[in-house]
PDB file of N, CA and C in Angstrom:
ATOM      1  N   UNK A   1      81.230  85.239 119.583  1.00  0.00           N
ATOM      2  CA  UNK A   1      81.678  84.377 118.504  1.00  0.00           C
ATOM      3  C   UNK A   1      81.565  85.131 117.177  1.00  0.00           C
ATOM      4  N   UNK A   2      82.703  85.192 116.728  1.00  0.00           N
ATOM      5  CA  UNK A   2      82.826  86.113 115.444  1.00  0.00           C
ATOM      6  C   UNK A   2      81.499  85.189 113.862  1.00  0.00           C
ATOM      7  N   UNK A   3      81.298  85.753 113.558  1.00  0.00           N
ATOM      8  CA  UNK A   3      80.127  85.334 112.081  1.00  0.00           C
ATOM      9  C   UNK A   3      80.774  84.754 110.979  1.00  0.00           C
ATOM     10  N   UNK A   4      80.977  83.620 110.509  1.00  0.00           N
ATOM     11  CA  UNK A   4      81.749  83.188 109.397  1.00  0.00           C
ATOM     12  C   UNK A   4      80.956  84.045 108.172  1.00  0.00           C
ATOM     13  N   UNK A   5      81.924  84.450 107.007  1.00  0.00           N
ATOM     14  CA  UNK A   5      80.981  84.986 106.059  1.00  0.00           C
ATOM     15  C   UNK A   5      80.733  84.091 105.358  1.00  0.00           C
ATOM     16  N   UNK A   6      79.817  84.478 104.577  1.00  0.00           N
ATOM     17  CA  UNK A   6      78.908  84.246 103.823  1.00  0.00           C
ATOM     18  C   UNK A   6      79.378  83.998 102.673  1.00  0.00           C
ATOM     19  N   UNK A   7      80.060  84.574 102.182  1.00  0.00           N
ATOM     20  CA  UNK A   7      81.584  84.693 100.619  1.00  0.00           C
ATOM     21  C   UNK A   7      82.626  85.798 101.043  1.00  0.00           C
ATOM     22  N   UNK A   8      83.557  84.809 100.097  1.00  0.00           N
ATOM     23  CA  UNK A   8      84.710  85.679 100.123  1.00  0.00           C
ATOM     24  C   UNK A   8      84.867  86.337  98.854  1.00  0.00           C
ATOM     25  N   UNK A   9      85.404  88.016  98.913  1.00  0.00           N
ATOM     26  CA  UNK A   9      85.596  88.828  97.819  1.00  0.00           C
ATOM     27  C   UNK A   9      86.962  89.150  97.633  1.00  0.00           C
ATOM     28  N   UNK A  10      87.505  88.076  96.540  1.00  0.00           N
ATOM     29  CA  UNK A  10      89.397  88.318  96.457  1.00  0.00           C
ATOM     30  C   UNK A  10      89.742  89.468  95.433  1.00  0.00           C
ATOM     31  N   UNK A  11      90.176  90.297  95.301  1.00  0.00           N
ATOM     32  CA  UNK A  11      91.039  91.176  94.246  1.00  0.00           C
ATOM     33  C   UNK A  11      92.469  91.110  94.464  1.00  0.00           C
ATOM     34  N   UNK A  12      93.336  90.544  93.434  1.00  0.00           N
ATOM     35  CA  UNK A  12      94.481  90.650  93.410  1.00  0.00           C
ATOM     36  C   UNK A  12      95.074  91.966  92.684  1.00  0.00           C
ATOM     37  N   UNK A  13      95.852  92.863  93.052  1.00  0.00           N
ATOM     38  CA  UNK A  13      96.077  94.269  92.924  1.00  0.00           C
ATOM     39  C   UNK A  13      98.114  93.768  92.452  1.00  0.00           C
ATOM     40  N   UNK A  14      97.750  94.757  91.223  1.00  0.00           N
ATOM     41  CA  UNK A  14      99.398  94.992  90.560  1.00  0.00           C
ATOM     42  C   UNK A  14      99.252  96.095  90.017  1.00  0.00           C
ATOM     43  N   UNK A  15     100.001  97.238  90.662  1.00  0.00           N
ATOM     44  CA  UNK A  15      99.831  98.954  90.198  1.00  0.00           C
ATOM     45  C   UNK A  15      98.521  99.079  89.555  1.00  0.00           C
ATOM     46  N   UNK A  16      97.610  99.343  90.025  1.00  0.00           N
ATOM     47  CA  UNK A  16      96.498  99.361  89.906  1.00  0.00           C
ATOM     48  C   UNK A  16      95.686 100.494  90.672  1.00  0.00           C
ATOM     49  N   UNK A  17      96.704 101.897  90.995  1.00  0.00           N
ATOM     50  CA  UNK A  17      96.219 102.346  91.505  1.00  0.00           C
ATOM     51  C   UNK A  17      94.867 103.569  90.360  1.00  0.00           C
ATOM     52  N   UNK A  18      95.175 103.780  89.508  1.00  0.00           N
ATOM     53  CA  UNK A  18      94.377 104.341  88.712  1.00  0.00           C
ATOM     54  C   UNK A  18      93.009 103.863  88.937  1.00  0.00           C
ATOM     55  N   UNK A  19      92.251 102.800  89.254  1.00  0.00           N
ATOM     56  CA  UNK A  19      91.098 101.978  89.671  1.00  0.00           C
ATOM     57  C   UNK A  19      91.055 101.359  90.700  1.00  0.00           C
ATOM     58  N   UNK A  20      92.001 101.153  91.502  1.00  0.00           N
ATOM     59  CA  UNK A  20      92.063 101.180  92.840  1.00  0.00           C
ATOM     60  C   UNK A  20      91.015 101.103  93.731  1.00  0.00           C
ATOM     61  N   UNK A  21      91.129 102.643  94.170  1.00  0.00           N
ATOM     62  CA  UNK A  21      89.802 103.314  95.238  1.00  0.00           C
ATOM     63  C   UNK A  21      88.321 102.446  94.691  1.00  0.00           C
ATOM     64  N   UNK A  22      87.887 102.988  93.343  1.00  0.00           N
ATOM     65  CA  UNK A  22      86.265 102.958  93.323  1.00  0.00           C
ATOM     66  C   UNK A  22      86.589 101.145  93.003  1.00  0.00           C
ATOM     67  N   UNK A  23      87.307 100.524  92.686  1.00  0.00           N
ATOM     68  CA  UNK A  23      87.246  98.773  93.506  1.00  0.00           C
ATOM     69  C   UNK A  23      86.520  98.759  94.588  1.00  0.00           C
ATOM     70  N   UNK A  24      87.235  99.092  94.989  1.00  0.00           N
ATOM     71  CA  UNK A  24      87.810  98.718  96.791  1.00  0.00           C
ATOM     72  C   UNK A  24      86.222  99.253  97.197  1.00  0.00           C
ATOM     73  N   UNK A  25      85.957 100.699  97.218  1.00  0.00           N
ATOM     74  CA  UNK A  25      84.771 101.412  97.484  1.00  0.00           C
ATOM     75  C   UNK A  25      83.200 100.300  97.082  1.00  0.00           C
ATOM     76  N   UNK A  26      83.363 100.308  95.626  1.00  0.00           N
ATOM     77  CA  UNK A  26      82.429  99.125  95.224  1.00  0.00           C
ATOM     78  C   UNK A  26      82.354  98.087  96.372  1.00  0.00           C
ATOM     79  N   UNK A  27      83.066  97.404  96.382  1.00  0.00           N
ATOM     80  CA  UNK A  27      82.919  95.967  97.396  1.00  0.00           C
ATOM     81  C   UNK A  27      82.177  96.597  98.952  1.00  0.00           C
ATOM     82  N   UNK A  28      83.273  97.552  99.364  1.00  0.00           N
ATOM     83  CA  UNK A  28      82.658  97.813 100.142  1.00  0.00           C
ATOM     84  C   UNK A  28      81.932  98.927 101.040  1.00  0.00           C
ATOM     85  N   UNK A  29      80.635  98.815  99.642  1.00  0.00           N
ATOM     86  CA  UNK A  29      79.625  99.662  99.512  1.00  0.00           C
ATOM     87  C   UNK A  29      78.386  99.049  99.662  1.00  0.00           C
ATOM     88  N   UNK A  30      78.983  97.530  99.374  1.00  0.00           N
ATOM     89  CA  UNK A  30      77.543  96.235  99.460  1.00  0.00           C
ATOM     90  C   UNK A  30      77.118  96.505 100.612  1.00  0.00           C
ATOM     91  N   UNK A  31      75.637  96.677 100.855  1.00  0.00           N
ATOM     92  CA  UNK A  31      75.131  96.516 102.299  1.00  0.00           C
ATOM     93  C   UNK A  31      73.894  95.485 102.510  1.00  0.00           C
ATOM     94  N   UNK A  32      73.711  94.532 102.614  1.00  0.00           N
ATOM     95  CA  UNK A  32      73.031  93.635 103.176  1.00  0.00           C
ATOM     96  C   UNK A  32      72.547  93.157 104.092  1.00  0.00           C
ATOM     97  N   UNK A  33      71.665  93.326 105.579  1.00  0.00           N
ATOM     98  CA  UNK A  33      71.355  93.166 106.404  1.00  0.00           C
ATOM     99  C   UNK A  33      72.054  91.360 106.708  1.00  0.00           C
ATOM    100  N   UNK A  34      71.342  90.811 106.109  1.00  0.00           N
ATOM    101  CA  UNK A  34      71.421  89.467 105.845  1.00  0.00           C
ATOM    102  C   UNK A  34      72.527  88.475 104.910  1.00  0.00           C
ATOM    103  N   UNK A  35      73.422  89.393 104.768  1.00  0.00           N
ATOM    104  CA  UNK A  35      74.437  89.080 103.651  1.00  0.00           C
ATOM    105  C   UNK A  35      76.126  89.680 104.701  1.00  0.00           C
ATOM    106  N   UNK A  36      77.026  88.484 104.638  1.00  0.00           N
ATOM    107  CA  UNK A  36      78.155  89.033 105.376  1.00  0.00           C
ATOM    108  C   UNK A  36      79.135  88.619 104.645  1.00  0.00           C
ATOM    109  N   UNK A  37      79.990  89.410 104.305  1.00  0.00           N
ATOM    110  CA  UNK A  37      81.380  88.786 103.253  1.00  0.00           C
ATOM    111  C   UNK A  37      82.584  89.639 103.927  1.00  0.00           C
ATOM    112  N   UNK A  38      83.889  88.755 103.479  1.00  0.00           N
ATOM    113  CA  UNK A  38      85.166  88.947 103.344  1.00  0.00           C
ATOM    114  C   UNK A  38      85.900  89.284 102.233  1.00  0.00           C
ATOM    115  N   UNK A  39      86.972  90.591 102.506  1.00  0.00           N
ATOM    116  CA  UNK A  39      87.645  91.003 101.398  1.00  0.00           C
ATOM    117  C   UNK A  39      88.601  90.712 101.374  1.00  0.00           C
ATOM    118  N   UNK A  40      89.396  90.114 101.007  1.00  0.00           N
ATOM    119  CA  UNK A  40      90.911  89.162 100.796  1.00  0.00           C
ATOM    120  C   UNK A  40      91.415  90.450  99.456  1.00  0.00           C
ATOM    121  N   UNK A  41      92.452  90.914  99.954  1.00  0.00           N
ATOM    122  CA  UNK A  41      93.119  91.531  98.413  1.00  0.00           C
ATOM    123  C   UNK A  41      94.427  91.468  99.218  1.00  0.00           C
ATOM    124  N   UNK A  42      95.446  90.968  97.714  1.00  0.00           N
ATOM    125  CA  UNK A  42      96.761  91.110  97.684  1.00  0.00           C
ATOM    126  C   UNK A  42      97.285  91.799  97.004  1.00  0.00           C
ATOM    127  N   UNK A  43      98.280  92.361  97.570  1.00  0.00           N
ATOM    128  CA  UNK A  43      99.106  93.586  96.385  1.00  0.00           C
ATOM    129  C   UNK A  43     100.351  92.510  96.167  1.00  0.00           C
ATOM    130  N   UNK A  44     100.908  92.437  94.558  1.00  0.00           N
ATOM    131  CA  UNK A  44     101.499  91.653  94.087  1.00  0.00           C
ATOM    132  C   UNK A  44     102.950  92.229  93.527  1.00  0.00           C
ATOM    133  N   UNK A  45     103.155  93.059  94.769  1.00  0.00           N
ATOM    134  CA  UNK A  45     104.214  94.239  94.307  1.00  0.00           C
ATOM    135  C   UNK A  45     104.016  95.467  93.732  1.00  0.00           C
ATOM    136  N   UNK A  46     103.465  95.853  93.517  1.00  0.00           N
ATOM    137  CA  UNK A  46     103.053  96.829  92.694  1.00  0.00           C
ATOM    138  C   UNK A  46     103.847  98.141  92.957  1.00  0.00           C
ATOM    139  N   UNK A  47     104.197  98.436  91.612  1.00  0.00           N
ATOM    140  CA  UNK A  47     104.910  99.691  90.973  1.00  0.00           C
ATOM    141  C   UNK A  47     104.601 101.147  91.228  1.00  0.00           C
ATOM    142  N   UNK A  48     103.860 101.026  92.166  1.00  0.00           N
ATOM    143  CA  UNK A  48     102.497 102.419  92.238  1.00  0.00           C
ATOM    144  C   UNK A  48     102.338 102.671  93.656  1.00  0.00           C
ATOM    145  N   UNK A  49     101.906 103.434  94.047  1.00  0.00           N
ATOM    146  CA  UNK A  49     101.374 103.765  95.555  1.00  0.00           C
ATOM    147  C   UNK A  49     100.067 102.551  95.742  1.00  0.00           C
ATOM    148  N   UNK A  50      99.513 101.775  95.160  1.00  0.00           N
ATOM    149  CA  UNK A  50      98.813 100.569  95.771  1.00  0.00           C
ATOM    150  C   UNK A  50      98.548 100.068  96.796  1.00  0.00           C
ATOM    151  N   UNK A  51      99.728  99.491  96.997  1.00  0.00           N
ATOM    152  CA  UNK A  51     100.178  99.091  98.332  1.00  0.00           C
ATOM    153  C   UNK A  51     100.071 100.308  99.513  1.00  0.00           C
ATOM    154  N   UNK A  52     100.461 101.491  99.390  1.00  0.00           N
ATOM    155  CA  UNK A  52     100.364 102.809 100.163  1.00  0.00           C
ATOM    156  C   UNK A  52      98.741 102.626 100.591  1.00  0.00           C
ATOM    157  N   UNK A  53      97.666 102.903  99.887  1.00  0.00           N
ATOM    158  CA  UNK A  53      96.864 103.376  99.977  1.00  0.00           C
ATOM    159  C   UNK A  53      95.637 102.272 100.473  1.00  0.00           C
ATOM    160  N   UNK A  54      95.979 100.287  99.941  1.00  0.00           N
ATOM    161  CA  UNK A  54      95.471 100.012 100.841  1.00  0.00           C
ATOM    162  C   UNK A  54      95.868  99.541 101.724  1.00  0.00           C
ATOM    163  N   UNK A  55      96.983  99.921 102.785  1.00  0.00           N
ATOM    164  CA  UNK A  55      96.968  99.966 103.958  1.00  0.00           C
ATOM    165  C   UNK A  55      96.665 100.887 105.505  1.00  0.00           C
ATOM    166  N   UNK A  56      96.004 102.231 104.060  1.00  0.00           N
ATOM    167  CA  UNK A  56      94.861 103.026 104.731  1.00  0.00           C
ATOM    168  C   UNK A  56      93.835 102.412 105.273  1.00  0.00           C
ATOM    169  N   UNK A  57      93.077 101.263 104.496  1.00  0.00           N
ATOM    170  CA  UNK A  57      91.837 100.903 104.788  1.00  0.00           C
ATOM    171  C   UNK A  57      91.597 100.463 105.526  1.00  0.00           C
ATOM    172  N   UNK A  58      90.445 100.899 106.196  1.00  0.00           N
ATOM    173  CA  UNK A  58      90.212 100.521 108.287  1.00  0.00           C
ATOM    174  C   UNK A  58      88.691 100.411 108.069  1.00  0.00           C
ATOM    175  N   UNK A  59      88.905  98.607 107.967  1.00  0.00           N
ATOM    176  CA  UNK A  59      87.156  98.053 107.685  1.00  0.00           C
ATOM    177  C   UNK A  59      87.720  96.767 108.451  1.00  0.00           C
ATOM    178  N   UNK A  60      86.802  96.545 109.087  1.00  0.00           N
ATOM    179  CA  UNK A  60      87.283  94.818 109.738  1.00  0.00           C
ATOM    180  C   UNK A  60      86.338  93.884 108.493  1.00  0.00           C
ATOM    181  N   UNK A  61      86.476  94.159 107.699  1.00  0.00           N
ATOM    182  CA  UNK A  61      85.596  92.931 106.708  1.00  0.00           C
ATOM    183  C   UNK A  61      87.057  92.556 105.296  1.00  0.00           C
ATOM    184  N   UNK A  62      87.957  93.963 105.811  1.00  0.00           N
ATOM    185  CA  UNK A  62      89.181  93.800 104.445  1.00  0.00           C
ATOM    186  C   UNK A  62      90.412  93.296 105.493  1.00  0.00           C
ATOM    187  N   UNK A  63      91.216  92.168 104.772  1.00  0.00           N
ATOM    188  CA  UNK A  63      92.255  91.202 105.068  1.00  0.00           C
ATOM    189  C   UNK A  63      93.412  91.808 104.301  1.00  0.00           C
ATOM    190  N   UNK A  64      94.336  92.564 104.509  1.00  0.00           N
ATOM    191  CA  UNK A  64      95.320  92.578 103.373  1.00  0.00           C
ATOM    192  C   UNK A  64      97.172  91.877 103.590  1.00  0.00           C
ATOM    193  N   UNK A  65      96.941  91.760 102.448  1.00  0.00           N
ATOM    194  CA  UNK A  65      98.484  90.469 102.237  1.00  0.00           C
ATOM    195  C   UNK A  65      99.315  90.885 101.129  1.00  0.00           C
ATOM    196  N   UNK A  66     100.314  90.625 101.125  1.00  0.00           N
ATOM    197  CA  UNK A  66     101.519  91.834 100.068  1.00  0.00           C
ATOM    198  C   UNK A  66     102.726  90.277  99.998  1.00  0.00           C
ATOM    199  N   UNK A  67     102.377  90.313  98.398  1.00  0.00           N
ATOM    200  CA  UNK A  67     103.613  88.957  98.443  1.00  0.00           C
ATOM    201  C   UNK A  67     104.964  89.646  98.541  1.00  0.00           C
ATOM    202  N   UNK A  68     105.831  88.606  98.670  1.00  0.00           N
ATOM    203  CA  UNK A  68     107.554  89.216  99.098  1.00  0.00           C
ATOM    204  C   UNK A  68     108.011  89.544  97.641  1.00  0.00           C
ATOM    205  N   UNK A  69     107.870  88.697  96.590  1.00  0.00           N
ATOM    206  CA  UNK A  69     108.034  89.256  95.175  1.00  0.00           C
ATOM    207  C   UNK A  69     106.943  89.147  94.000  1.00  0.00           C
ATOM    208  N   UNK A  70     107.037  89.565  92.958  1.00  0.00           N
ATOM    209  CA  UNK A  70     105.937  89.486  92.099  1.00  0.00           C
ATOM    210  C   UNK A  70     106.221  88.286  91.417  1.00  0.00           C
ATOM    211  N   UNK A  71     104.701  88.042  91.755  1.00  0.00           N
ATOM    212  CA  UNK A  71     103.931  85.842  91.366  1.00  0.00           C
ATOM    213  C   UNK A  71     103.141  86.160  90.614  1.00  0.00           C
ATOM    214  N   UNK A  72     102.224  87.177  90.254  1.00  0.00           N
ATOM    215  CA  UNK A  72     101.854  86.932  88.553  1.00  0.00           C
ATOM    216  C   UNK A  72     100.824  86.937  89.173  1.00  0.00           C
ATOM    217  N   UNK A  73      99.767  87.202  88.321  1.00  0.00           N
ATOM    218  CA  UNK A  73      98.048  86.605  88.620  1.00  0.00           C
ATOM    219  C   UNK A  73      97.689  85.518  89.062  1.00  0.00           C
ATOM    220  N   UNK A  74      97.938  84.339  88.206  1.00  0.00           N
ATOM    221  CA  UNK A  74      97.416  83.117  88.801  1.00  0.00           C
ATOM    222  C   UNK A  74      97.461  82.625  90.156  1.00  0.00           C
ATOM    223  N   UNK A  75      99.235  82.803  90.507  1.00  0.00           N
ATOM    224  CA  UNK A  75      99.517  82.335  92.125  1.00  0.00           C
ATOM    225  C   UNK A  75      98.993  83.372  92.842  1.00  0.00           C
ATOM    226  N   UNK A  76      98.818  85.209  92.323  1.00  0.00           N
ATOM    227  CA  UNK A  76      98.234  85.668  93.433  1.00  0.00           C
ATOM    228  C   UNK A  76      96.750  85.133  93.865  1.00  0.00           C
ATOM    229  N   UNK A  77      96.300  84.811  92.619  1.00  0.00           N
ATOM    230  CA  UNK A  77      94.445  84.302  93.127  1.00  0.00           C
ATOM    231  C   UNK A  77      94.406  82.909  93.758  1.00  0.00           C
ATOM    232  N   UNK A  78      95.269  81.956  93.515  1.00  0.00           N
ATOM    233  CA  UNK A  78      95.755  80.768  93.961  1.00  0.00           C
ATOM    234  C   UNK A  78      95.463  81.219  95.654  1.00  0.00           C
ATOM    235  N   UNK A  79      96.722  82.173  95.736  1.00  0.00           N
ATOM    236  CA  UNK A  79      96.802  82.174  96.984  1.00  0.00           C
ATOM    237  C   UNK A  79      96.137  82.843  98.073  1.00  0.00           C
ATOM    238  N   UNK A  80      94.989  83.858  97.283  1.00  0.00           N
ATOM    239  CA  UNK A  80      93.454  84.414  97.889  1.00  0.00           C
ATOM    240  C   UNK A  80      92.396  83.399  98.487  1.00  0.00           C
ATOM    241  N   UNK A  81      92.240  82.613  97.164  1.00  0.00           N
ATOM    242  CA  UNK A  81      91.429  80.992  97.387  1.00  0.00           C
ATOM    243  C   UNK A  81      91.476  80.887  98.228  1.00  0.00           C
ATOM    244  N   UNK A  82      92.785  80.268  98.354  1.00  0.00           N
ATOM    245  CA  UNK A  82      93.178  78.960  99.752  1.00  0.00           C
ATOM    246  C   UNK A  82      93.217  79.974 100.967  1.00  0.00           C
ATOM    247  N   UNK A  83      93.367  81.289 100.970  1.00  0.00           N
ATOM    248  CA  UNK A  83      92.985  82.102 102.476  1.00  0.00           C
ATOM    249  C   UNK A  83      91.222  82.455 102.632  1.00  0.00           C
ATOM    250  N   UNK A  84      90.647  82.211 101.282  1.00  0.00           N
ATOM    251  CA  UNK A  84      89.287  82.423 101.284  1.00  0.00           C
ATOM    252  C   UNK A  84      88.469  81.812 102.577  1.00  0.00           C
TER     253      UNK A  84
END
């Protein structure tokens, strides 16, 4: 039986690759014996290799989701929430 986490960690990503990596790295760098979380990030189109680079990432704790066109901040975190 898989572990529900504990919290969810959303970043919504728009060409953002300049800060990107050490994000992404930060989150998941947390180590907690006793502490289990989920990474929800959406790329919101982005203009940049973004999208390229996190679909490198091979962690079963990161979820990634890529809207069909660019929704802006609000609906992207809107729509992190409600997958939270």
């Amino acid at each position: 039986m898989e572990r529900k986490p504990d919290i969810s960690v959303v970043l919504p990503v728009y060409s953002g690759m300049d800060y990107l990596k050490e994000s992404v790295d930060s989150v998941l760098n947390q180590e907690d014996a006793d502490f289990h979380f989920e990474f929800l990030i959406c790329d919101d189109c982005s203009k940049d290799d973004s999208y390229a680079y996190l679909k490198t990432i091979d962690d079963p704790r990161v979820t990634l989701f890529k809207n069909e066109t660019n929704k802006g901040l609000f609906p992207t975190l809107n729509f992190l929430i409600k997958k939270a």
